[in-house]
C-alpha atoms as a PDB file:
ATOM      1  CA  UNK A   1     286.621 143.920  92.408  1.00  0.00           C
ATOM      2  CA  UNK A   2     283.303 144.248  90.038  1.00  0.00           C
ATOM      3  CA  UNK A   3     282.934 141.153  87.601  1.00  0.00           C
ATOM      4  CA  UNK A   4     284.685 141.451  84.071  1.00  0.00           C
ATOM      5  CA  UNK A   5     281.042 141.797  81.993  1.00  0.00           C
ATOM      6  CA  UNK A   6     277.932 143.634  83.630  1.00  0.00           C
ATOM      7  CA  UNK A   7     276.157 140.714  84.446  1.00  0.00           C
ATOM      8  CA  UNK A   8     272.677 140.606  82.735  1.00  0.00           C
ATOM      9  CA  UNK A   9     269.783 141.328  85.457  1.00  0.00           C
ATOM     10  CA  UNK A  10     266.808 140.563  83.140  1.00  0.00           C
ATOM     11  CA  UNK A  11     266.020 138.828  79.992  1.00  0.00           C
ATOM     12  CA  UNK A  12     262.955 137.475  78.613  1.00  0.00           C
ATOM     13  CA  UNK A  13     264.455 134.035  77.482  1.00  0.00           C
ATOM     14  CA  UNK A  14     266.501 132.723  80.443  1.00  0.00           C
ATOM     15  CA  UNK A  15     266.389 132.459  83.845  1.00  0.00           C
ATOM     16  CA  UNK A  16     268.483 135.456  85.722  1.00  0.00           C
ATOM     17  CA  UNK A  17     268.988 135.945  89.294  1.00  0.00           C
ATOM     18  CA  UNK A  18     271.090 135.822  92.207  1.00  0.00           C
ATOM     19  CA  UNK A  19     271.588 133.056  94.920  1.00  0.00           C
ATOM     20  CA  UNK A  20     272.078 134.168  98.840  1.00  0.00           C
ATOM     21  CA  UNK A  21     273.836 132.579 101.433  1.00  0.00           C
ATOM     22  CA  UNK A  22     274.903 134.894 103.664  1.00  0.00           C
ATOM     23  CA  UNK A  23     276.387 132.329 106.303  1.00  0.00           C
ATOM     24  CA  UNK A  24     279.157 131.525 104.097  1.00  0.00           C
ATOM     25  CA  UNK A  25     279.716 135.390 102.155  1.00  0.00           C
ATOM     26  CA  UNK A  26     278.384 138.703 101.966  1.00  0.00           C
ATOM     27  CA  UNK A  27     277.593 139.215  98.560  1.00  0.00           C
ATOM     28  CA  UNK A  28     275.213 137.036  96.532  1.00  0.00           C
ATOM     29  CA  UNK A  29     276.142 134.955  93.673  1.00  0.00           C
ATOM     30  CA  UNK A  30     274.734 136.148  89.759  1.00  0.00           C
ATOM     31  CA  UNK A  31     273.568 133.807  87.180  1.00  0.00           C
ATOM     32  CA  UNK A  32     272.094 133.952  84.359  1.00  0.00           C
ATOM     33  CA  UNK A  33     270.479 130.544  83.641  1.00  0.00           C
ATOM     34  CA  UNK A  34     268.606 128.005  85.429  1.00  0.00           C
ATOM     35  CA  UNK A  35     271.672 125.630  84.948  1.00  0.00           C
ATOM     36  CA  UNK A  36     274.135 128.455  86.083  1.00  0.00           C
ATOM     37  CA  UNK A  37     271.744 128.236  89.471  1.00  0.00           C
ATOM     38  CA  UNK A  38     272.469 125.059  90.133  1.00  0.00           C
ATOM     39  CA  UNK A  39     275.907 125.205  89.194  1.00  0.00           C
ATOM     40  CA  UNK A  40     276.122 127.963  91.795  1.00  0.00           C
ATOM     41  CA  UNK A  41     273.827 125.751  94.844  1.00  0.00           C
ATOM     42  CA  UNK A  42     276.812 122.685  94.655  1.00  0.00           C
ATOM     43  CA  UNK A  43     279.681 124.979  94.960  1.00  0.00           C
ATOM     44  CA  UNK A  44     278.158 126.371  97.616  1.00  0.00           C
ATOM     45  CA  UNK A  45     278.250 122.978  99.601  1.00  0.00           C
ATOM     46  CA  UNK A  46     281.744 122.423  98.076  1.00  0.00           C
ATOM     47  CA  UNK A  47     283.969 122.237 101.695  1.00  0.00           C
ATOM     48  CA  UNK A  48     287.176 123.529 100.209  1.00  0.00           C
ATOM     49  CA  UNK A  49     285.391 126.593  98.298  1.00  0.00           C
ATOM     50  CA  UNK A  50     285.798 129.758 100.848  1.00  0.00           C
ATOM     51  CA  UNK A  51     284.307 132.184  98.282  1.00  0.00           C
ATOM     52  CA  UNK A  52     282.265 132.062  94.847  1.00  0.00           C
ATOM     53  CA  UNK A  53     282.328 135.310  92.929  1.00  0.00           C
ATOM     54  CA  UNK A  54     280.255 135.661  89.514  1.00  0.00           C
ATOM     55  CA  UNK A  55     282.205 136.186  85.832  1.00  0.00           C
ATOM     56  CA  UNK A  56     285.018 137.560  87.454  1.00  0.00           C
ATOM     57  CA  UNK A  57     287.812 137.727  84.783  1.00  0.00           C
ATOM     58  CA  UNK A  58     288.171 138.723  81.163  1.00  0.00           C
ATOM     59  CA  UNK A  59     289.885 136.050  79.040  1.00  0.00           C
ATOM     60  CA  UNK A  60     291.104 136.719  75.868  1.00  0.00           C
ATOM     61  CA  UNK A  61     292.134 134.037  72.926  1.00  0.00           C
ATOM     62  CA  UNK A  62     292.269 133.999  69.187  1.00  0.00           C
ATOM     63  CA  UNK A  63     289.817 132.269  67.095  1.00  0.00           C
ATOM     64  CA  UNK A  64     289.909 131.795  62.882  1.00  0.00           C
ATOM     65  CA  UNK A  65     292.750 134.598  63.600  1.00  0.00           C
ATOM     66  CA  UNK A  66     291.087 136.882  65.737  1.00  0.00           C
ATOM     67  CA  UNK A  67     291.133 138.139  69.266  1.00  0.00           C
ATOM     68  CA  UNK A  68     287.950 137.441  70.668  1.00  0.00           C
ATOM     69  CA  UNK A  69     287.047 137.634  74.748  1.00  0.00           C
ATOM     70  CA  UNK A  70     285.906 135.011  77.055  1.00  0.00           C
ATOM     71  CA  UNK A  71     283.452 136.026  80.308  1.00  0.00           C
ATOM     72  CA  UNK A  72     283.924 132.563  82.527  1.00  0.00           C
ATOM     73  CA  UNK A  73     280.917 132.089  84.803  1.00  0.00           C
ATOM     74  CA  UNK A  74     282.528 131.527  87.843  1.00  0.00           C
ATOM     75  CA  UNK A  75     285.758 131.794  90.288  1.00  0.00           C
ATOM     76  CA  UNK A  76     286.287 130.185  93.365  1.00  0.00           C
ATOM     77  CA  UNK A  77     288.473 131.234  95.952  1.00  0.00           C
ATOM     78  CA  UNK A  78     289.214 128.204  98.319  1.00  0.00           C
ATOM     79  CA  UNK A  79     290.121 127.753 101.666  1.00  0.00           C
ATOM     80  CA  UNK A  80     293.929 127.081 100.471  1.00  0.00           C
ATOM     81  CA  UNK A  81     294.608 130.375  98.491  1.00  0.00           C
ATOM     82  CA  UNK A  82     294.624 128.781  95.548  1.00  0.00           C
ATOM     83  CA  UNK A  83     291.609 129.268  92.616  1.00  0.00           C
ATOM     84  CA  UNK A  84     289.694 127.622  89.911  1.00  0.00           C
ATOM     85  CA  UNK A  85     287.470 128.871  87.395  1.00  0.00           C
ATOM     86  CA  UNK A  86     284.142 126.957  86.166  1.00  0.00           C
ATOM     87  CA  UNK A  87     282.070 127.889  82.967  1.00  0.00           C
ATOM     88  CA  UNK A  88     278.582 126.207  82.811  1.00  0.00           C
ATOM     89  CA  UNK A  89     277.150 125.020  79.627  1.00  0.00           C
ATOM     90  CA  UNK A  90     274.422 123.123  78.206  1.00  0.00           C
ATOM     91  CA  UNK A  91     276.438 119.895  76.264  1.00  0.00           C
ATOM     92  CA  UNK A  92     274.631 120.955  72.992  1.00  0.00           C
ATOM     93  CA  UNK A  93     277.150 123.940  72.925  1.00  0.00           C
ATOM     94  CA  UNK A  94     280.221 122.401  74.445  1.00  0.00           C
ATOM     95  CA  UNK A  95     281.509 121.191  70.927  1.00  0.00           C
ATOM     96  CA  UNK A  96     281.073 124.720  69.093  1.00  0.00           C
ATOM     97  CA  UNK A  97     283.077 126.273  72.170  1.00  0.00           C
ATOM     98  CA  UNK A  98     285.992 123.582  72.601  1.00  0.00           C
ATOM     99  CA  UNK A  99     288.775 125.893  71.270  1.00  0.00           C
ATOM    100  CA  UNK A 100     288.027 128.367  73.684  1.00  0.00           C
ATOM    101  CA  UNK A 101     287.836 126.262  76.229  1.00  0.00           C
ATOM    102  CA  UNK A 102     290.812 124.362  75.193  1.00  0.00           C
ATOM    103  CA  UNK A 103     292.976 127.759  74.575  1.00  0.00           C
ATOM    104  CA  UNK A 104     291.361 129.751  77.802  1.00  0.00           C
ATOM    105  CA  UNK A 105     292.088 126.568  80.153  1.00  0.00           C
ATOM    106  CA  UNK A 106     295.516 126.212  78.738  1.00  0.00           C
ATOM    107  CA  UNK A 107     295.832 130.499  79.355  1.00  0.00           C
ATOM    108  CA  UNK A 108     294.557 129.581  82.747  1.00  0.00           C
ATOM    109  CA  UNK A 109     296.784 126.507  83.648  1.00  0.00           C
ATOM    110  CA  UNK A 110     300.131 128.730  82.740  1.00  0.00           C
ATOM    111  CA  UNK A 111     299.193 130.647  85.919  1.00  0.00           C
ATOM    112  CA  UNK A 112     298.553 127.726  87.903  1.00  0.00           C
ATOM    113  CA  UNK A 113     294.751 127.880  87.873  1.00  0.00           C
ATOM    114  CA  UNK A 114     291.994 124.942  87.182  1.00  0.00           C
ATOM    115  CA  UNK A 115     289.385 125.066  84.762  1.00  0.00           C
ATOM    116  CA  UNK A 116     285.905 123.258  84.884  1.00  0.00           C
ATOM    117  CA  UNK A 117     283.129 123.038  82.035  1.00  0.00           C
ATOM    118  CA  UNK A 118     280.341 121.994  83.969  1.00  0.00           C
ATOM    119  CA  UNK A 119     276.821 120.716  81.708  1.00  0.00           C
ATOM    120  CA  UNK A 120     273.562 119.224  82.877  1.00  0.00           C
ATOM    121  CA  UNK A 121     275.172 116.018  82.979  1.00  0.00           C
ATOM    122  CA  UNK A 122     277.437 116.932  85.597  1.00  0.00           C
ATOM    123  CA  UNK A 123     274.756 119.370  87.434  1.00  0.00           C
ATOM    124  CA  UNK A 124     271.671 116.785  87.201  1.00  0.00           C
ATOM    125  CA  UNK A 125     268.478 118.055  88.303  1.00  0.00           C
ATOM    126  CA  UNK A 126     268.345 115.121  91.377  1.00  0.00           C
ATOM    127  CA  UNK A 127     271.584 116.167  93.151  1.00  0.00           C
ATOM    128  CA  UNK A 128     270.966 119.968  92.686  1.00  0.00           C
ATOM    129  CA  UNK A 129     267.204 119.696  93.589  1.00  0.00           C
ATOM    130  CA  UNK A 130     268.784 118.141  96.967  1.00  0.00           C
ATOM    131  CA  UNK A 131     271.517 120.863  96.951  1.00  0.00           C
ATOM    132  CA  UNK A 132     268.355 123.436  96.607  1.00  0.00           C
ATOM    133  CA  UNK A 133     266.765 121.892  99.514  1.00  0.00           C
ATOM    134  CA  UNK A 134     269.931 121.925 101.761  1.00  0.00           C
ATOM    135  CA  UNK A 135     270.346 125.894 100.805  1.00  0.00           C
ATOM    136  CA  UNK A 136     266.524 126.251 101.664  1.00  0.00           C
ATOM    137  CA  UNK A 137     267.301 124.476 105.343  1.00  0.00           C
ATOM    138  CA  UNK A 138     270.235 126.345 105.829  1.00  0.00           C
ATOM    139  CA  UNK A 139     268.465 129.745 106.086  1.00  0.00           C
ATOM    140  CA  UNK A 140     265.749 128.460 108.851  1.00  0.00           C
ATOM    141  CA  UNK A 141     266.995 129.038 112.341  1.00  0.00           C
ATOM    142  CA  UNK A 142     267.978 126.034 114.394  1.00  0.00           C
ATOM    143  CA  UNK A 143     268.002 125.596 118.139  1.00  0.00           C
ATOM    144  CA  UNK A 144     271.385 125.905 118.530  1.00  0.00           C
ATOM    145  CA  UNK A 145     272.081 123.454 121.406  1.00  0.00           C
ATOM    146  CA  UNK A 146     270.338 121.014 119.625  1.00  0.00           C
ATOM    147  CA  UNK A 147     272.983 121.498 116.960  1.00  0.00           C
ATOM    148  CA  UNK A 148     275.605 121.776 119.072  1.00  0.00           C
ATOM    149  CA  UNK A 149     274.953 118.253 120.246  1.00  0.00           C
ATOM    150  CA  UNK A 150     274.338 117.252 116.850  1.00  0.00           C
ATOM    151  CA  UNK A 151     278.043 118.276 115.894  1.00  0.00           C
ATOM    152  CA  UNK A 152     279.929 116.689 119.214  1.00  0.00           C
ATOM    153  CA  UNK A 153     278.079 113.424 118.363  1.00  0.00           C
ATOM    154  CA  UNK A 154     279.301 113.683 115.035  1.00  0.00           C
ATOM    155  CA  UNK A 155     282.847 114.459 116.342  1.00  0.00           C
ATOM    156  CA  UNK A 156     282.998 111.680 118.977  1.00  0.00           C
ATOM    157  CA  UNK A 157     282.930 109.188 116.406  1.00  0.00           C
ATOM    158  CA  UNK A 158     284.742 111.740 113.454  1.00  0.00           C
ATOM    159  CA  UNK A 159     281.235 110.066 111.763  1.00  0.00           C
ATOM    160  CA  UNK A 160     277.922 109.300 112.025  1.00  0.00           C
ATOM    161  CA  UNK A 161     274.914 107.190 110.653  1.00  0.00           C
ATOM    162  CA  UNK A 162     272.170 109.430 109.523  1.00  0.00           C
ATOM    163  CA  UNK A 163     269.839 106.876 111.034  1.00  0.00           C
ATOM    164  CA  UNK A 164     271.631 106.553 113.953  1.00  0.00           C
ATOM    165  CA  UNK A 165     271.276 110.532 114.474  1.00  0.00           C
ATOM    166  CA  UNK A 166     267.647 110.111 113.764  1.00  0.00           C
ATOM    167  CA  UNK A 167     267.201 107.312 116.372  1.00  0.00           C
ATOM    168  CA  UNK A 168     269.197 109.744 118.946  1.00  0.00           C
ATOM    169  CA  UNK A 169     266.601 111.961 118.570  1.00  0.00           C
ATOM    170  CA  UNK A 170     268.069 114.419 116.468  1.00  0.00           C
ATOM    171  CA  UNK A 171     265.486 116.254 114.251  1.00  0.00           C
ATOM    172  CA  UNK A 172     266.084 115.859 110.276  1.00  0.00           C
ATOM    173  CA  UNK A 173     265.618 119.870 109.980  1.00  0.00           C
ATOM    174  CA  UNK A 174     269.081 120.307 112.104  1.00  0.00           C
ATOM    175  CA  UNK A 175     270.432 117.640 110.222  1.00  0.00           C
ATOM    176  CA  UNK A 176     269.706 119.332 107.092  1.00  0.00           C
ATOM    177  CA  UNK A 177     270.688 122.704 108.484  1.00  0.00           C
ATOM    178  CA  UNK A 178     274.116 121.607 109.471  1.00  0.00           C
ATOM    179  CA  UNK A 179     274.790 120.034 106.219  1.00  0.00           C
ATOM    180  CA  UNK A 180     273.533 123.549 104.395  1.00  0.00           C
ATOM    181  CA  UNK A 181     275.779 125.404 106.595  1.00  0.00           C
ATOM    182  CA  UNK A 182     278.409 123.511 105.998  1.00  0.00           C
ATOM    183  CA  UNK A 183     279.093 122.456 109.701  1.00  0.00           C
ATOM    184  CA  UNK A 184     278.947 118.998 108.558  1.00  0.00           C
ATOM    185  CA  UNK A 185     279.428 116.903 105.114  1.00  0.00           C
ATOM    186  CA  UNK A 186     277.614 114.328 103.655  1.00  0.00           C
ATOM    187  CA  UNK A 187     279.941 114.349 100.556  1.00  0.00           C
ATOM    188  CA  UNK A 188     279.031 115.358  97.031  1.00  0.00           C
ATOM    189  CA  UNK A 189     275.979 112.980  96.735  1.00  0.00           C
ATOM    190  CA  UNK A 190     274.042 115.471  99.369  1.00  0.00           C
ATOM    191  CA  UNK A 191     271.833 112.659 100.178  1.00  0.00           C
ATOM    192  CA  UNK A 192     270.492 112.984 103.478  1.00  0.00           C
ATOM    193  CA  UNK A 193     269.416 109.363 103.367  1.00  0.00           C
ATOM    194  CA  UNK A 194     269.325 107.003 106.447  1.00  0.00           C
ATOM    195  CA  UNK A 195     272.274 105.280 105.297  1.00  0.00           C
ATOM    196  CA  UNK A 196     274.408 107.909 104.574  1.00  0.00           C
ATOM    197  CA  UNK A 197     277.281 109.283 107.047  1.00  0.00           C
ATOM    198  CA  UNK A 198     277.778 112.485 108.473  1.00  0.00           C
ATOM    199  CA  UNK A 199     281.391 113.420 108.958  1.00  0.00           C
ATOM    200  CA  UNK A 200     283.427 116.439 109.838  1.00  0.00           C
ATOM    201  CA  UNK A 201     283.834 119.531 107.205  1.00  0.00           C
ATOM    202  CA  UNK A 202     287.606 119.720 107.693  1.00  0.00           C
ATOM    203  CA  UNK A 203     287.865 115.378 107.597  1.00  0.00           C
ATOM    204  CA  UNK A 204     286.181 115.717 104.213  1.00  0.00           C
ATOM    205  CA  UNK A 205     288.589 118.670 102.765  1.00  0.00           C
ATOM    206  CA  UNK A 206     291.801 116.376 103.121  1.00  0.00           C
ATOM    207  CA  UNK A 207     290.523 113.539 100.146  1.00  0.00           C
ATOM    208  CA  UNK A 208     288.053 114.874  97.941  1.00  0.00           C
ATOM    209  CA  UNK A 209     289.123 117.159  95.070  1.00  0.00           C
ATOM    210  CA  UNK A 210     287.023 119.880  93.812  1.00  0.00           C
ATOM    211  CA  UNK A 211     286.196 117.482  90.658  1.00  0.00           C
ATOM    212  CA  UNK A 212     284.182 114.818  93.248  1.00  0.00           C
ATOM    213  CA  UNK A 213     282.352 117.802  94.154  1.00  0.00           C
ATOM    214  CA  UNK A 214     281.875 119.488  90.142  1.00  0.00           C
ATOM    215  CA  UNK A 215     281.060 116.325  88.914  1.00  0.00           C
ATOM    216  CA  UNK A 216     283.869 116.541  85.722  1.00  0.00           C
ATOM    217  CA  UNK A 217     287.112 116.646  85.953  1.00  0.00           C
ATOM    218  CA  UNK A 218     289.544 119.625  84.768  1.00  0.00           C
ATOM    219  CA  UNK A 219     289.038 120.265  81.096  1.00  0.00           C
ATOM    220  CA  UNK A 220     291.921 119.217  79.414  1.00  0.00           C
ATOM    221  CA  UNK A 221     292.110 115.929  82.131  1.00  0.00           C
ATOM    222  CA  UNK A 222     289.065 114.153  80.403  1.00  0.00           C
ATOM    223  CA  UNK A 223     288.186 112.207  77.245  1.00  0.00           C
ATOM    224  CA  UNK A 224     285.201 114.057  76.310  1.00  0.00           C
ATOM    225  CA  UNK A 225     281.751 116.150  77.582  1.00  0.00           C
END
């Protein structure tokens, strides 16, 4: 299915592109801002999200009396059939679009589907600088038994101490690597500090929701942006 809108492939005032990770799908992710980017590299580490696809649907809601259409960023497909739909937007805007958001989301929940408005305060440079790095990881090769090892410690336990991997030996690249391939979680922080715990992908989709991982809840579930 092609997205709803051409997607823009160059501009002179914003940041366009298209984010790879083939270990998880085939086809790359579009954006169209540097905040869009980021938005993109945490869903990608997002263990219930089994496919990201860029402004997939055409919304349409009436504004001051007219029909007017609504492009939303992203979809996500996750690994229990179900979908949500995040739109990312600098908080400076989020005010002047609130009655699409609050009619499209309210469209949207009729057919059982979440929506997300996602701003820098939810995608702060920090966690998606570290979510950057874990993509950038996840692309270099790892010895694979090496990794293997790495993931039966981790199961042993159904945890483990990121300094206690490092004291077994275990080399902070395949650490990294795992976590960017999503063979292991260290929950929506994505710190790969000392004292932080690796655990299991399919330990971590049971009790976080999608909003741990976003950073905001559903519209509509919130007091304000």
């Amino acid at each position: 299915m092609k997205p709803a809108r051409q997607i823009i492939t160059t501009s002179p005032h914003r940041s366009v592109g298209a984010v790879h990770a083939s270990w998880l799908q085939d086809d790359p992710i579009h954006h169209e801002s540097f905040l869009e980017k980021g938005g993109i590299e945490i869903l990608l580490l997002m263990p219930m999200a089994a496919h990201i696809k860029s402004q997939p649907i055409k919304l349409i809601y009436v504004s001051e009396g007219k029909e007017r259409t609504h492009y939303p960023d992203f979809q996500v497909r996750l690994k229990d059939g179900r979908h949500i739909i995040v739109e990312v937007k600098p908080s400076v805007f989020v005010d002047e679009h609130r009655h699409k958001f609050n009619s499209c989301s309210a469209q949207l929940a009729r057919a059982g589907i979440e929506y997300y408005v996602c701003t820098e305060k939810s995608l702060d440079a920090e966690r998606v600088g570290r979510a950057e790095n874990l993509r950038d990881q996840a692309r270099r090769a790892a010895p694979s038994d090496e990794l293997a090892e790495l993931l039966h410690a981790v199961r042993l336990g159904g945890h483990l101490l990121i300094a206690d991997a490092l004291a077994q030996g275990f080399n902070p690249q395949v650490i990294g690597h795992a976590v960017g391939r999503r063979l292991l979680t260290v929950g929506p922080s994505l710190e790969l500090s000392p004292t932080n715990r690796l655990r299991l992908m399919e330990n971590e989709d049971g009790h976080l929701r999608c909003s741990d991982w976003i950073g905001s809840p559903p519209w509509g579930a919130h007091v304000a942006i």
